[in-house]
Protein backbone atom coordinates (compact mmCIF):
# COMPACT_ATOMS: atom_id res chain seq x y z
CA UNK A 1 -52.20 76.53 45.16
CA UNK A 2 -51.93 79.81 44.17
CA UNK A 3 -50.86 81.06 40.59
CA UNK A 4 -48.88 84.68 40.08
CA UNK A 5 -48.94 85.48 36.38
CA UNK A 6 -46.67 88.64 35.37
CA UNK A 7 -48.36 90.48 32.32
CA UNK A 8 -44.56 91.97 31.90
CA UNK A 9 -42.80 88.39 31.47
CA UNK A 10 -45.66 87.52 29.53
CA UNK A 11 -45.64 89.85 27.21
CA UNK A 12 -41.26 89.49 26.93
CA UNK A 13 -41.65 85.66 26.05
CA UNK A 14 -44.13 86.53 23.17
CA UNK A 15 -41.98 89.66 22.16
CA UNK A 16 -38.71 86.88 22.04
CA UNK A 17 -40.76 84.04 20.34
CA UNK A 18 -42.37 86.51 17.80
CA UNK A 19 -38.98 87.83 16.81
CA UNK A 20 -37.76 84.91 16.74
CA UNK A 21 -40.39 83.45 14.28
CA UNK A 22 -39.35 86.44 11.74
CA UNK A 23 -35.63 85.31 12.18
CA UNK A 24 -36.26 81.87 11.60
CA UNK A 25 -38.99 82.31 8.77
CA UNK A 26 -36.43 84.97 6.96
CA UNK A 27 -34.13 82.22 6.93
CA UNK A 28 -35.85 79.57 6.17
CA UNK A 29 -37.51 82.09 2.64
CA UNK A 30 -34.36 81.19 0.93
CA UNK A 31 -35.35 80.45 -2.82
CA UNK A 32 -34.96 76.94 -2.95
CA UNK A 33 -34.83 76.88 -6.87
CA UNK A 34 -31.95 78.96 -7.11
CA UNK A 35 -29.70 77.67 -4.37
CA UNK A 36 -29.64 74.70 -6.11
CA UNK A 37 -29.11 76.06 -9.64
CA UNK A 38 -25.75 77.89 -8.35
CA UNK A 39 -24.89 74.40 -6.79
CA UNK A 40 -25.34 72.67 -10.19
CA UNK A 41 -23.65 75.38 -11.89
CA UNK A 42 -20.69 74.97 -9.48
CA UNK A 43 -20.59 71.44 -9.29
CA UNK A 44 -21.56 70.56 -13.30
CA UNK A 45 -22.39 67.42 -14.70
CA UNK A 46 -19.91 65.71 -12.55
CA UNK A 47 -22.04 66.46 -9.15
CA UNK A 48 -25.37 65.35 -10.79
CA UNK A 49 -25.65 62.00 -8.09
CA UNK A 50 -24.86 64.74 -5.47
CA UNK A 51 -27.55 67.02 -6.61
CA UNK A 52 -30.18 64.51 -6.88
CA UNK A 53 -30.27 64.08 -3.42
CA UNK A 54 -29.05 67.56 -2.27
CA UNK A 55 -31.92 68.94 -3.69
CA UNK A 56 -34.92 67.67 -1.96
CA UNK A 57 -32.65 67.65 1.28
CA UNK A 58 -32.22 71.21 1.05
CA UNK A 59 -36.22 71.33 -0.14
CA UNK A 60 -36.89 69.64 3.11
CA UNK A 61 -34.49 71.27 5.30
CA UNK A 62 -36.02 74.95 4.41
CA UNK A 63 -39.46 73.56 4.69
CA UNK A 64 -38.76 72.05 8.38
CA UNK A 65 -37.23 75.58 9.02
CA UNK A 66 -40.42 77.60 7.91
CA UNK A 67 -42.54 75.02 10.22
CA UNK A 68 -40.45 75.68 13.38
CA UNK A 69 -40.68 80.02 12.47
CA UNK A 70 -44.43 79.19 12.47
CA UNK A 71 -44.57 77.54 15.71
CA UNK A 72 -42.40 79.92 17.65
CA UNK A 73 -45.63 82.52 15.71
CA UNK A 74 -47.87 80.17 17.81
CA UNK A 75 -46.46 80.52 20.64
CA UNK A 76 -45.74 83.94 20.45
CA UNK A 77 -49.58 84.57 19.90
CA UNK A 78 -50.66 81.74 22.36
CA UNK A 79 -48.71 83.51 24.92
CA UNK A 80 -50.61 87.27 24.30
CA UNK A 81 -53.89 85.28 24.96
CA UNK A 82 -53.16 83.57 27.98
CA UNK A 83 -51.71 86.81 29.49
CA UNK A 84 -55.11 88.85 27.83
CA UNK A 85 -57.37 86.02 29.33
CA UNK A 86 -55.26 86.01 33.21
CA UNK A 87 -56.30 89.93 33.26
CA UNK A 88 -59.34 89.37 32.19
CA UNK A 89 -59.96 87.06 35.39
CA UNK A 90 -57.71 88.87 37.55
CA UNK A 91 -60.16 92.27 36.72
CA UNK A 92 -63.47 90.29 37.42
């Protein structure tokens, strides 16, 4: 079996995942705190049982979204390696 890696495609996956990891993280660095003040101070008293479980739901939510900006970091960087490492070989 033969492999053909392409240092070019390589290097555009990482270049889309990276970018994409700063898009997703940026999103994801929403102050937590304060979203949910404006929603109390919108909703009042009246939206406290809403707020009690909107908060850690939205605490969650930008947590999971930080987690999937990291991994799309990972792969980003995992990616570089692999194509550093096939031109390592291919040079040998």
């Amino acid at each position: 079996m033969v492999v053909a890696v392409i240092p070019a495609g390589l290097e555009m996956f990482s270049a889309t995942n990276t970018a994409a990891a700063e898009s997703i993280s940026a999103a994801g660095s929403a102050d937590s705190a304060a979203m949910l003040g404006a929603a109390a101070a919108a909703l009042g008293p009246i939206g406290a049982s809403y707020l009690a479980a909107y908060g850690p739901a939205q605490a969650n939510n930008l947590a999971g979204t930080l987690q999937v900006g990291a991994v799309h970091a990972a792969i980003g960087g995992a990616t570089m390696a692999a194509k550093t490492a096939y031109l390592a070989t291919d040079d040998d």
